[in-house]
PDB file of N, CA and C in Angstrom:
ATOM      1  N   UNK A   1      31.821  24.324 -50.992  1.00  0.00           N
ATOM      2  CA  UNK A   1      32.345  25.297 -51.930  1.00  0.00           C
ATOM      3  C   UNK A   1      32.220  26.712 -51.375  1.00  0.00           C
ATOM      4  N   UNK A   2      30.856  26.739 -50.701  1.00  0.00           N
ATOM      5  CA  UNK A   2      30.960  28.186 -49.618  1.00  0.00           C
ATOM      6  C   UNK A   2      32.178  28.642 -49.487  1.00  0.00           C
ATOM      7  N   UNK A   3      32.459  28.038 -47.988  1.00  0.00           N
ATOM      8  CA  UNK A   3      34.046  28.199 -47.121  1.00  0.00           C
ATOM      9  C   UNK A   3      35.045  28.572 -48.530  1.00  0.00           C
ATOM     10  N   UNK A   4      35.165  27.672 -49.390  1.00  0.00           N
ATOM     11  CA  UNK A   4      36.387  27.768 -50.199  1.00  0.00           C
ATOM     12  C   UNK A   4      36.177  29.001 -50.911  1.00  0.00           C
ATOM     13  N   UNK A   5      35.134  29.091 -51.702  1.00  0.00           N
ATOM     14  CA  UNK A   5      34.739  30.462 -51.553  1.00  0.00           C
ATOM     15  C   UNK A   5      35.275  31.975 -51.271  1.00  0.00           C
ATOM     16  N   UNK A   6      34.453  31.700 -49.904  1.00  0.00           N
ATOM     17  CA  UNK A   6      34.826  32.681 -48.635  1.00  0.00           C
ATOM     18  C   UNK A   6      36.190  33.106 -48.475  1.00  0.00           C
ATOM     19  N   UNK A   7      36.830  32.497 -48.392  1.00  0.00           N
ATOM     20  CA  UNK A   7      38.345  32.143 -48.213  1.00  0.00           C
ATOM     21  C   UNK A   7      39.050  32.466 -48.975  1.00  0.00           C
ATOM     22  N   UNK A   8      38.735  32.665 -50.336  1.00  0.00           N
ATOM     23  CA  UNK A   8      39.374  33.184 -51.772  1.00  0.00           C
ATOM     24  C   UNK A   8      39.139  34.484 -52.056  1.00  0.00           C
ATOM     25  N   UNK A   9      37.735  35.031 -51.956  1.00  0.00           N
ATOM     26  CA  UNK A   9      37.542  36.473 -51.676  1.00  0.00           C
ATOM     27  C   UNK A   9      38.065  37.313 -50.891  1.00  0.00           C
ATOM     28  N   UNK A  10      37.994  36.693 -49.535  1.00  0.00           N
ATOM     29  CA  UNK A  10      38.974  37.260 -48.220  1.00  0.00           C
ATOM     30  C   UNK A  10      40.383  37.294 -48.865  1.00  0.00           C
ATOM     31  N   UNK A  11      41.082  35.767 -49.029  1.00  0.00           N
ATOM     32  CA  UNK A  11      42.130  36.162 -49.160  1.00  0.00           C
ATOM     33  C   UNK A  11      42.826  37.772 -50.467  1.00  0.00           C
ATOM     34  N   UNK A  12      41.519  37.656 -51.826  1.00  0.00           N
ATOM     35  CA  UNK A  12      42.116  38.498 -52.636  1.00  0.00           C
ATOM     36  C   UNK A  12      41.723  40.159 -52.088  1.00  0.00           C
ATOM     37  N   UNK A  13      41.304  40.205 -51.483  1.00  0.00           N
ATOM     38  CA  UNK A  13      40.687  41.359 -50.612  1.00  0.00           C
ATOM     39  C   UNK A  13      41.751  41.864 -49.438  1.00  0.00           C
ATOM     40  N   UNK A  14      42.565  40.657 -49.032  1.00  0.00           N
ATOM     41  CA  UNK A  14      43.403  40.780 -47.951  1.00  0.00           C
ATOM     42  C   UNK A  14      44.164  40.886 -48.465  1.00  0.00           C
ATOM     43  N   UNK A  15      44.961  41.125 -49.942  1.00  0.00           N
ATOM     44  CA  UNK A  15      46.296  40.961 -50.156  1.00  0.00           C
ATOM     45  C   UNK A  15      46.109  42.255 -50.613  1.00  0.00           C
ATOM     46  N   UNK A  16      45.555  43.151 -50.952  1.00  0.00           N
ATOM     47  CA  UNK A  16      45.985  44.471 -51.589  1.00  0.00           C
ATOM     48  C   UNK A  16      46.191  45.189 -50.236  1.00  0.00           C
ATOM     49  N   UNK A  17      45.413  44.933 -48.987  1.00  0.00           N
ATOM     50  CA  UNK A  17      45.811  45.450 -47.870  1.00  0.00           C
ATOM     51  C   UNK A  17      47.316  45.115 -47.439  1.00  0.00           C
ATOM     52  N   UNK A  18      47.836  43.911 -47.511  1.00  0.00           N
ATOM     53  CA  UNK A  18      48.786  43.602 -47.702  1.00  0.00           C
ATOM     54  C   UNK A  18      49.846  43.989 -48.352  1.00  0.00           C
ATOM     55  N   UNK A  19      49.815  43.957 -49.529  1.00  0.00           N
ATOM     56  CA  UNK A  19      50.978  44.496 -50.911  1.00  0.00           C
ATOM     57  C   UNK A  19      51.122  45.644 -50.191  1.00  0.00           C
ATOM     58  N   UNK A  20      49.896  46.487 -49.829  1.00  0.00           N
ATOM     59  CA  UNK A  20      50.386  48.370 -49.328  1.00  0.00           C
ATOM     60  C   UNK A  20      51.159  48.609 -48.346  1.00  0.00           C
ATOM     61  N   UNK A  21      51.015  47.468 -47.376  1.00  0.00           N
ATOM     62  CA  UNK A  21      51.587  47.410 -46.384  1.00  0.00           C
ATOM     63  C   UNK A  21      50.597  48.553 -45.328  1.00  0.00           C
ATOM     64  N   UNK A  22      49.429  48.380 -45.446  1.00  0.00           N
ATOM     65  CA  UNK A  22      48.236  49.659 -44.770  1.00  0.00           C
ATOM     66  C   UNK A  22      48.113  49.141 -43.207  1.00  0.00           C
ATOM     67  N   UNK A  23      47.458  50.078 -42.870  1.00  0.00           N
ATOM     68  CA  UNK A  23      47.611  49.593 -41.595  1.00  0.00           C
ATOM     69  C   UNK A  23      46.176  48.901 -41.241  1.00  0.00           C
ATOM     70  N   UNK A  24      46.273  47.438 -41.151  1.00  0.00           N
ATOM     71  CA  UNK A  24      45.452  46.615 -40.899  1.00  0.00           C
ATOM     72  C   UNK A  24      44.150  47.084 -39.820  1.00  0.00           C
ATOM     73  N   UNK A  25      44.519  47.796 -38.801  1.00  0.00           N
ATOM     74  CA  UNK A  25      43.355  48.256 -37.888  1.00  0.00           C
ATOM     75  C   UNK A  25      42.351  49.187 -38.545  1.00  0.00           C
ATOM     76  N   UNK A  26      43.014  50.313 -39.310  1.00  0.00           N
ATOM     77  CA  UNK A  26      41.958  50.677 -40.360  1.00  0.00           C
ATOM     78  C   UNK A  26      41.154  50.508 -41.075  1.00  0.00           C
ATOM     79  N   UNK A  27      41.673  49.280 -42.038  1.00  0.00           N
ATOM     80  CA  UNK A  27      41.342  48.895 -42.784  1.00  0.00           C
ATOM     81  C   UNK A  27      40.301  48.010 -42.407  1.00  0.00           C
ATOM     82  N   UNK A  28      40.538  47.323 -41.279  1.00  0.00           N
ATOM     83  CA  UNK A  28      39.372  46.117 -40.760  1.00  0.00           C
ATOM     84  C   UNK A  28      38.249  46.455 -41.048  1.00  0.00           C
ATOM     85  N   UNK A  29      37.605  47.413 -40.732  1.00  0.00           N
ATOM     86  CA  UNK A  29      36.307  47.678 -40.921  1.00  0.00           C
ATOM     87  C   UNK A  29      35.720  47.642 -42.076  1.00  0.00           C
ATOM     88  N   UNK A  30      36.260  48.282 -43.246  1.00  0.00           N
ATOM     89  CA  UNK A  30      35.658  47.730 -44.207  1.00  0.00           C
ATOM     90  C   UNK A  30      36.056  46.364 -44.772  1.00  0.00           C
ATOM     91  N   UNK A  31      37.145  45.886 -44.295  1.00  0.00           N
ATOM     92  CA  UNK A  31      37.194  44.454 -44.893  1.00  0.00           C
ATOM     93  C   UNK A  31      36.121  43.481 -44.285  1.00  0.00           C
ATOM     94  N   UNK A  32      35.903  43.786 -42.986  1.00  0.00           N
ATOM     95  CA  UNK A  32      35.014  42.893 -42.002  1.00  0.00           C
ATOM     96  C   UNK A  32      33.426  43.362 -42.927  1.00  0.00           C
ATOM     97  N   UNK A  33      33.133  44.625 -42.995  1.00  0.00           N
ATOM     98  CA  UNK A  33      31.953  45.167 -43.745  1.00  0.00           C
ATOM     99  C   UNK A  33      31.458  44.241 -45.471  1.00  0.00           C
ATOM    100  N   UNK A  34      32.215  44.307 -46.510  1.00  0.00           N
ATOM    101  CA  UNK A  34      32.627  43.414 -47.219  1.00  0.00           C
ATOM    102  C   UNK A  34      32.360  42.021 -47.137  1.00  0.00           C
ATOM    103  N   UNK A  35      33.023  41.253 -46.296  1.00  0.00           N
ATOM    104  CA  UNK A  35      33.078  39.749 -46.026  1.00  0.00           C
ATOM    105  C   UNK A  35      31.615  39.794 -45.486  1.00  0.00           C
ATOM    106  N   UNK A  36      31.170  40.785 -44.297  1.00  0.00           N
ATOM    107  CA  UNK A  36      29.363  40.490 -44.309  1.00  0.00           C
ATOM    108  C   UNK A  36      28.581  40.533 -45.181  1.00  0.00           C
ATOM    109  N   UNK A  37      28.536  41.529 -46.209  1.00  0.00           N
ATOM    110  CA  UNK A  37      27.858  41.466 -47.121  1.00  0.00           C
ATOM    111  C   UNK A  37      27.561  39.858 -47.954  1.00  0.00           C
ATOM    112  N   UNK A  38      29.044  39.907 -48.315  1.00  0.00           N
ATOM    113  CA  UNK A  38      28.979  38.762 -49.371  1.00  0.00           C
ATOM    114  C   UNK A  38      28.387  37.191 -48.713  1.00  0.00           C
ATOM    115  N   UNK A  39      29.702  37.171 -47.406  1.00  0.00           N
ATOM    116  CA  UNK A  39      29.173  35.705 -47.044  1.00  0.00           C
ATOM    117  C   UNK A  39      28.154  35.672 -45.159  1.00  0.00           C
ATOM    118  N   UNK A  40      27.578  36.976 -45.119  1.00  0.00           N
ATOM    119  CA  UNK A  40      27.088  36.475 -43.921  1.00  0.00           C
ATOM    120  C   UNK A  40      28.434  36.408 -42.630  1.00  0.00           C
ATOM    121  N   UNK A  41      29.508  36.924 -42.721  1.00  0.00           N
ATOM    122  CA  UNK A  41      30.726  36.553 -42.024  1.00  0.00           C
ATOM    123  C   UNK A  41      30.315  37.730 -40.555  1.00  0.00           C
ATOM    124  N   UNK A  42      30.624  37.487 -40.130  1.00  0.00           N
ATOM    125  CA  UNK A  42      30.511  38.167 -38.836  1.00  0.00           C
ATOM    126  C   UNK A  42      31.803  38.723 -38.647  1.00  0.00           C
ATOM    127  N   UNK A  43      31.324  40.034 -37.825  1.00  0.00           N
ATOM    128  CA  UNK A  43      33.139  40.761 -37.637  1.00  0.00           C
ATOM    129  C   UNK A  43      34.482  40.454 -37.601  1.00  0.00           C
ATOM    130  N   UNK A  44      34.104  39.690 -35.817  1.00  0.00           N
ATOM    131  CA  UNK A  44      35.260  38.938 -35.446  1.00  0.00           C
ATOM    132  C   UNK A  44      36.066  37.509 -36.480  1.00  0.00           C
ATOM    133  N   UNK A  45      34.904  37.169 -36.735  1.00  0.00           N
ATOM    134  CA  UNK A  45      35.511  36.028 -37.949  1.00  0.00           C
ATOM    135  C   UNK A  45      35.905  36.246 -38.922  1.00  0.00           C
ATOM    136  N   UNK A  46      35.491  37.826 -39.569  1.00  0.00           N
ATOM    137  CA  UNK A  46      36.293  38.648 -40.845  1.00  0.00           C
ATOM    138  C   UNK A  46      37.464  39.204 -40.191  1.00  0.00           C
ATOM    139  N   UNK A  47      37.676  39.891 -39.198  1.00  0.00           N
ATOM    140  CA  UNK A  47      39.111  40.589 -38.910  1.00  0.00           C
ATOM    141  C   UNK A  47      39.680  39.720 -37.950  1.00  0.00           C
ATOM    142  N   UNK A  48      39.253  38.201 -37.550  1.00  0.00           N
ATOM    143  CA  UNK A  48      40.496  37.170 -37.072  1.00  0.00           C
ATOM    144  C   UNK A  48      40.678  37.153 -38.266  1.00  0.00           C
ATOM    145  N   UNK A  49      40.137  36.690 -39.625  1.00  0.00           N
ATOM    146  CA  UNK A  49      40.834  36.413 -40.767  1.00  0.00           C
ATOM    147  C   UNK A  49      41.750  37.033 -41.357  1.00  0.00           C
ATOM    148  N   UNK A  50      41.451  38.293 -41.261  1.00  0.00           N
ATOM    149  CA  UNK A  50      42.183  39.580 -42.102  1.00  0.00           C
ATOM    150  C   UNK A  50      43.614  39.650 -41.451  1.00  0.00           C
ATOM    151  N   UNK A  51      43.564  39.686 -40.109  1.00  0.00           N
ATOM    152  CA  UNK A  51      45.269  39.524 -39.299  1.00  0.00           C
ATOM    153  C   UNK A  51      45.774  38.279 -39.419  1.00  0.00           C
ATOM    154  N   UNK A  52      45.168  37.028 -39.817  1.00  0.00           N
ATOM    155  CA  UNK A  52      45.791  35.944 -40.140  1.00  0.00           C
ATOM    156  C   UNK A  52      46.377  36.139 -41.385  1.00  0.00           C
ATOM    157  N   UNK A  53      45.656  36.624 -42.697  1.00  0.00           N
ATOM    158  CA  UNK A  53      46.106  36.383 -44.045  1.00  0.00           C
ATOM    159  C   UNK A  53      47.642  37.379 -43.838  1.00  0.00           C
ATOM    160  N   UNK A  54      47.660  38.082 -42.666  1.00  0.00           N
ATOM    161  CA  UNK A  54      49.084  39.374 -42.968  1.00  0.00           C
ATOM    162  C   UNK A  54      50.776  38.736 -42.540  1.00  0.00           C
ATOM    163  N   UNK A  55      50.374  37.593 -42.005  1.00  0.00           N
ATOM    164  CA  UNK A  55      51.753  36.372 -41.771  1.00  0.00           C
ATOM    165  C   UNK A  55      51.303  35.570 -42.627  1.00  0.00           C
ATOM    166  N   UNK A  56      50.741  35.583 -43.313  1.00  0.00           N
ATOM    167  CA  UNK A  56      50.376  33.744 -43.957  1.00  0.00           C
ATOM    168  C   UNK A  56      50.562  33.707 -45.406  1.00  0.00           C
ATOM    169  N   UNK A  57      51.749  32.780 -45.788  1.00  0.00           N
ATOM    170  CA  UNK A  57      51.708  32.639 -47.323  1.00  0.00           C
ATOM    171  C   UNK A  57      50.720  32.240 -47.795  1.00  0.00           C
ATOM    172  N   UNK A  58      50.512  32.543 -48.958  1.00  0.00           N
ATOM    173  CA  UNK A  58      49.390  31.769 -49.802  1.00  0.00           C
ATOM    174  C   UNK A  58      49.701  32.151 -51.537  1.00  0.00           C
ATOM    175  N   UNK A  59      48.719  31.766 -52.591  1.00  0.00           N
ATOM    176  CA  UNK A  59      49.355  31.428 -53.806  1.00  0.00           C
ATOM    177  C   UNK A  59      47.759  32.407 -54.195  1.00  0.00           C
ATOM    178  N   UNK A  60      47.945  33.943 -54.520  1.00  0.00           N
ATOM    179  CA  UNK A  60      47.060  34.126 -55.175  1.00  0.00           C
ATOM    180  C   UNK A  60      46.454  34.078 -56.150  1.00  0.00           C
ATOM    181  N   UNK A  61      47.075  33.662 -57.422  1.00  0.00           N
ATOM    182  CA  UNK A  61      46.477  32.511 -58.672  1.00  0.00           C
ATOM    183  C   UNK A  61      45.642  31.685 -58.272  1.00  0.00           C
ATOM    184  N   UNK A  62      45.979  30.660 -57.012  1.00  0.00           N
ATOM    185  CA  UNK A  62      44.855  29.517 -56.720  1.00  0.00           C
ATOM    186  C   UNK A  62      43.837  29.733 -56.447  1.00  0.00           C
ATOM    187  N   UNK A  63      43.871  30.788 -55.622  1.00  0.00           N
ATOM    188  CA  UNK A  63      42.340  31.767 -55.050  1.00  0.00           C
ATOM    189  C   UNK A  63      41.623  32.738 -56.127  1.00  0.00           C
ATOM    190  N   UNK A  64      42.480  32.494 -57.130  1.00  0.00           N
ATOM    191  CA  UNK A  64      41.629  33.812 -58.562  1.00  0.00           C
ATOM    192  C   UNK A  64      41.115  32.559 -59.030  1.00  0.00           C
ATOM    193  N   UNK A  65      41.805  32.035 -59.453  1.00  0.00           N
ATOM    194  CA  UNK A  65      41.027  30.313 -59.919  1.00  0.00           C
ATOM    195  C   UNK A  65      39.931  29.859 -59.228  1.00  0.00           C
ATOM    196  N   UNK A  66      40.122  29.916 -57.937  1.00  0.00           N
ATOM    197  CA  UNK A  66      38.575  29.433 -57.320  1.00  0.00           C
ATOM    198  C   UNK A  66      37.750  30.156 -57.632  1.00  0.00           C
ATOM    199  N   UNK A  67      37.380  31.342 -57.854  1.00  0.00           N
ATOM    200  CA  UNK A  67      37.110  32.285 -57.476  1.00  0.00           C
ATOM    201  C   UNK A  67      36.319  32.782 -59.178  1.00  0.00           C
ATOM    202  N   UNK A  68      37.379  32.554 -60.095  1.00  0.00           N
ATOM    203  CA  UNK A  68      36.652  32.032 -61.207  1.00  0.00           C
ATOM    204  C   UNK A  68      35.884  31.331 -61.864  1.00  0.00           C
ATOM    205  N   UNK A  69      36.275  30.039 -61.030  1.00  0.00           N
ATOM    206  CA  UNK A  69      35.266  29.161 -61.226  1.00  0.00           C
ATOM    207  C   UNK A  69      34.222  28.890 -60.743  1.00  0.00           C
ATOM    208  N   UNK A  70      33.926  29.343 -59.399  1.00  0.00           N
ATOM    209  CA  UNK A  70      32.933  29.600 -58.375  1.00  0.00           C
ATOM    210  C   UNK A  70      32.127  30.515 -59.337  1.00  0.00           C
ATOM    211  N   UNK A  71      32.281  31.553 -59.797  1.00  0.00           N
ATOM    212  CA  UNK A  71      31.489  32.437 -60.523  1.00  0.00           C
ATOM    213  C   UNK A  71      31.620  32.685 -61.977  1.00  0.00           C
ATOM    214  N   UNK A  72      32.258  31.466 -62.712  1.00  0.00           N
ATOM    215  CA  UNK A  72      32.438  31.570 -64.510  1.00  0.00           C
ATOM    216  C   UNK A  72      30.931  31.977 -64.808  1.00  0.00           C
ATOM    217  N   UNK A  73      29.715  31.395 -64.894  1.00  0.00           N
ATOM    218  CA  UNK A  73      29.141  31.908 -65.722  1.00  0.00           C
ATOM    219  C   UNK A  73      28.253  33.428 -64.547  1.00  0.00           C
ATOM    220  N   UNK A  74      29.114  33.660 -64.017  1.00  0.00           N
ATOM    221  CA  UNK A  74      28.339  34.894 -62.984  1.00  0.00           C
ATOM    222  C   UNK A  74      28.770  36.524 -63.536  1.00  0.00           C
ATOM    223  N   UNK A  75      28.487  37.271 -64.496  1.00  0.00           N
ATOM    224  CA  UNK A  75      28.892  38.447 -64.141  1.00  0.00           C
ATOM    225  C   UNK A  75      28.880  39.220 -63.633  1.00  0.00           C
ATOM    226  N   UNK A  76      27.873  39.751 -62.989  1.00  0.00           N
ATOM    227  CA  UNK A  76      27.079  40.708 -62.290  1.00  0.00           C
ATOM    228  C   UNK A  76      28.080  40.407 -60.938  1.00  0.00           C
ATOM    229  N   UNK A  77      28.337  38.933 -60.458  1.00  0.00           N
ATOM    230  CA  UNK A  77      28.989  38.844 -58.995  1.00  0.00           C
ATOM    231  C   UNK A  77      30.503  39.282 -59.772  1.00  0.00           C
ATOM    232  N   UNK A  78      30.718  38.885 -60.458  1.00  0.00           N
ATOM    233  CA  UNK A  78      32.244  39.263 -60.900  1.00  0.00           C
ATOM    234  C   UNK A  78      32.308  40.569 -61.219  1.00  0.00           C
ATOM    235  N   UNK A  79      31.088  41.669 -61.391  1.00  0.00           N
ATOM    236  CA  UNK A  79      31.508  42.889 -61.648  1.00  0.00           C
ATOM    237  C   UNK A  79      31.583  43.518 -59.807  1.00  0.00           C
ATOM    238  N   UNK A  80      30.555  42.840 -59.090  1.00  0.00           N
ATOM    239  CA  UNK A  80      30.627  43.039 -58.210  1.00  0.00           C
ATOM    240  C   UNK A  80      31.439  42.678 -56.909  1.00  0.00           C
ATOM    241  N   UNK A  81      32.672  42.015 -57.520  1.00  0.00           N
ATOM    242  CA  UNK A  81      33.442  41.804 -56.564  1.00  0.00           C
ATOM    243  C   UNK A  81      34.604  42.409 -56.763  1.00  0.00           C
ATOM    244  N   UNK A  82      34.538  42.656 -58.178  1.00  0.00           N
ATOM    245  CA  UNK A  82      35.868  44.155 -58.580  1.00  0.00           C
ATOM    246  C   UNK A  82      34.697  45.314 -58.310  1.00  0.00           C
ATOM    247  N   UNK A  83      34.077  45.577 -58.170  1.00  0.00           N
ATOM    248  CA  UNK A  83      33.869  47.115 -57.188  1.00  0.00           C
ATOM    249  C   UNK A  83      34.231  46.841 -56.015  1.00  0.00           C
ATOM    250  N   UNK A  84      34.079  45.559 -55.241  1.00  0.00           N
ATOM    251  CA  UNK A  84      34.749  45.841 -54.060  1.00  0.00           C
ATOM    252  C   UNK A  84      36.272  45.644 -53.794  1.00  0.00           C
ATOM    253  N   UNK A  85      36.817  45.233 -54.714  1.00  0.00           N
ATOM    254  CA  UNK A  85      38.247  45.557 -54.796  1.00  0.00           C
ATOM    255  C   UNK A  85      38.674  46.583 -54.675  1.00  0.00           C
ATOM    256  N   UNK A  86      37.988  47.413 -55.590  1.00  0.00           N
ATOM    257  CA  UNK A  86      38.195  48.853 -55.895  1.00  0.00           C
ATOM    258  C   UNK A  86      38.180  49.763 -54.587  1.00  0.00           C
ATOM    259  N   UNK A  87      36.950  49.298 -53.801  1.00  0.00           N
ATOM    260  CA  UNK A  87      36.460  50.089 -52.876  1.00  0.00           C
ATOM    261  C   UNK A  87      37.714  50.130 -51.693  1.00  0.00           C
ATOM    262  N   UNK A  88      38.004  48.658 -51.518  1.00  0.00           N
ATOM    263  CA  UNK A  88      39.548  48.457 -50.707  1.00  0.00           C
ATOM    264  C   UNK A  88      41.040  49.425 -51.372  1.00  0.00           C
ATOM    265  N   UNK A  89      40.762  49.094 -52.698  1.00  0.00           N
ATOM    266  CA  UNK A  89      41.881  50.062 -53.401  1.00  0.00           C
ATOM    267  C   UNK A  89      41.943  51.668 -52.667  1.00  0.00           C
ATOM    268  N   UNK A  90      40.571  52.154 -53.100  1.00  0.00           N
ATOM    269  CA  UNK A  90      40.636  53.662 -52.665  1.00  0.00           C
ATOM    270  C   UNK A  90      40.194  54.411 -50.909  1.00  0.00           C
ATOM    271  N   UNK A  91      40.320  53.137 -50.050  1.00  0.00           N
ATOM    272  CA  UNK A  91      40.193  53.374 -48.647  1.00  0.00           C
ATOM    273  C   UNK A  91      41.503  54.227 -48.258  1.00  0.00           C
ATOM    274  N   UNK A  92      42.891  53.744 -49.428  1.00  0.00           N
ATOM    275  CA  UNK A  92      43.983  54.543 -48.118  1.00  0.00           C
ATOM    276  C   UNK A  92      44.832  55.085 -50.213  1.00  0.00           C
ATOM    277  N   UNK A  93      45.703  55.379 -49.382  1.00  0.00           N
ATOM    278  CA  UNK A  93      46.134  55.795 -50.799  1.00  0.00           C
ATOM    279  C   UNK A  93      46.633  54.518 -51.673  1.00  0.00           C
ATOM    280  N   UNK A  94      46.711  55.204 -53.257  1.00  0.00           N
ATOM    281  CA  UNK A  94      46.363  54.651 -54.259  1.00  0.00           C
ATOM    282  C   UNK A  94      47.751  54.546 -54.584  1.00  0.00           C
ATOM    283  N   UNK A  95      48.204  53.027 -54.996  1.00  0.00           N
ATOM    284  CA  UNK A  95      49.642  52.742 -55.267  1.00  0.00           C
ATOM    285  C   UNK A  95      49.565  52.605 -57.054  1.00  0.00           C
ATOM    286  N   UNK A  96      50.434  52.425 -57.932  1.00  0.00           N
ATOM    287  CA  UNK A  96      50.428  51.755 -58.830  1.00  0.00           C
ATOM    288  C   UNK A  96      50.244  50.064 -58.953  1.00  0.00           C
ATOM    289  N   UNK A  97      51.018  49.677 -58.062  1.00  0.00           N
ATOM    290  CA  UNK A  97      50.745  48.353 -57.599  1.00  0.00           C
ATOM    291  C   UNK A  97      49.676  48.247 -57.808  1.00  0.00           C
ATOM    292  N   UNK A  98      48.836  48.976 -57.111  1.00  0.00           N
ATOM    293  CA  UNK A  98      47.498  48.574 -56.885  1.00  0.00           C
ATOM    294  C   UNK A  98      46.711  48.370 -58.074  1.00  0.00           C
ATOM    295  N   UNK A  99      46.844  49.043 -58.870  1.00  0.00           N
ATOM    296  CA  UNK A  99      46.183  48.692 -60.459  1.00  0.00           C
ATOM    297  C   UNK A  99      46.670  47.610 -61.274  1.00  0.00           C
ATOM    298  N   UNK A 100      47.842  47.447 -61.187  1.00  0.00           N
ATOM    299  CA  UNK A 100      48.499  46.824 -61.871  1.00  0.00           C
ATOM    300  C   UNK A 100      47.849  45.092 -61.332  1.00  0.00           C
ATOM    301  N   UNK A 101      47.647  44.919 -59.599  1.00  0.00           N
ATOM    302  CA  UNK A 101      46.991  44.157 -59.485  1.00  0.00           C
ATOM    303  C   UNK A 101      45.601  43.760 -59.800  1.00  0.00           C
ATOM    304  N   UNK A 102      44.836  45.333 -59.597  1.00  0.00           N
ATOM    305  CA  UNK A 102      43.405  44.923 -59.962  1.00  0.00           C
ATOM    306  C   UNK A 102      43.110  44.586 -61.681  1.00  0.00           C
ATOM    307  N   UNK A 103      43.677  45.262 -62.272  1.00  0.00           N
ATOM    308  CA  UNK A 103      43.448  44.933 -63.821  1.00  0.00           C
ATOM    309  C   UNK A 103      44.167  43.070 -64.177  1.00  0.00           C
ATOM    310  N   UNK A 104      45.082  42.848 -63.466  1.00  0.00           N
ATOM    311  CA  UNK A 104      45.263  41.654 -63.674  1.00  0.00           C
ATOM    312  C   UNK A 104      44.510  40.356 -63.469  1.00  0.00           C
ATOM    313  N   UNK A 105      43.760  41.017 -61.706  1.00  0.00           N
ATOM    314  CA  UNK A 105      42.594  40.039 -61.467  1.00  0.00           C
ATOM    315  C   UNK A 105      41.271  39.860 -62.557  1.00  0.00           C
ATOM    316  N   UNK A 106      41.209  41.497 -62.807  1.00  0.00           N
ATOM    317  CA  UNK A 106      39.859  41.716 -63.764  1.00  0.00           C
ATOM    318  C   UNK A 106      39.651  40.792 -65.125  1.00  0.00           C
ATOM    319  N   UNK A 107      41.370  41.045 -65.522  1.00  0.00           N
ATOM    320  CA  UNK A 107      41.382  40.315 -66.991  1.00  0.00           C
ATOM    321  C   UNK A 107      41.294  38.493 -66.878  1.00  0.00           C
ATOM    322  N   UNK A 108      41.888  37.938 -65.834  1.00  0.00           N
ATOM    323  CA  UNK A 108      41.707  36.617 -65.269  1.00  0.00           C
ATOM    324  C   UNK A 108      39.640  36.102 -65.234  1.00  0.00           C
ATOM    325  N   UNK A 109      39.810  37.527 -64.588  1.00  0.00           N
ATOM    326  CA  UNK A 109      37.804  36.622 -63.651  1.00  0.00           C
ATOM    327  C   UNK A 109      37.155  36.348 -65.181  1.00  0.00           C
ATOM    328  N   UNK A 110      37.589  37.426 -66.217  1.00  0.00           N
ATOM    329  CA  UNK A 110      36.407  37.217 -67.380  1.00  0.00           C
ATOM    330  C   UNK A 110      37.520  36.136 -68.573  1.00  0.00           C
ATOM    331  N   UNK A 111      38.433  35.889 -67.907  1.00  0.00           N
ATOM    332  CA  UNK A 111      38.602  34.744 -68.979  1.00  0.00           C
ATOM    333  C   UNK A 111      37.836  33.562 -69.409  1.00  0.00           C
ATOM    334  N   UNK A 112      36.845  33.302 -68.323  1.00  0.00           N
ATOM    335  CA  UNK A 112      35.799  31.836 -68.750  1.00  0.00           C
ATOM    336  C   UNK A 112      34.891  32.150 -69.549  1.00  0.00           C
TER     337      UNK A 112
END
């Protein structure tokens, strides 16, 4: 459940970098910074990930779902994983998009 985890955070972490269309080399650092915190991830294995998720479809509902359920009865990690959303939000400039996504994730994580 780790990995799957891992993988769901990254990916929702990697898609607002994404949606902005930011420039991924920037951004690495704190995404790689981030992914250590939470899972122990090491650089290179956070920013191979981060340039993989920027070609790669994926279904971000499935990964809010894991991601919910991994942490339903957790708040404290669920408040703490929308601050680090946030923190990705306000690294480069601030879209509307960008809220419009984070409040959507927010209202999802505390649905359980």
């Amino acid at each position: 459940m780790e990995n799957t985890l891992k993988e769901s955070v990254g990916t929702l972490l990697a898609h607002i970098i994404k949606i902005d269309k930011r420039d991924v080399e920037k951004e690495a650092p704190l995404f790689c910074e981030i992914m250590g915190q939470n899972f122990d991830c090491n650089p290179d294995e956070a920013e191979t990930f981060l340039y993989a998720m920027m070609n790669k479809e994926y279904d971000l509902d499935k990964h809010v779902a894991i991601i919910n359920d991994a942490l339903c009865e957790d708040k404290l990690s669920k408040f703490h994983l929308l601050e680090q959303l946030n923190h990705i939000i306000y690294s480069d400039t601030i879209s509307e998009e960008d809220y419009k996504v984070f409040e959507d994730i927010k209202q999802r994580l505390f649905e359980c």
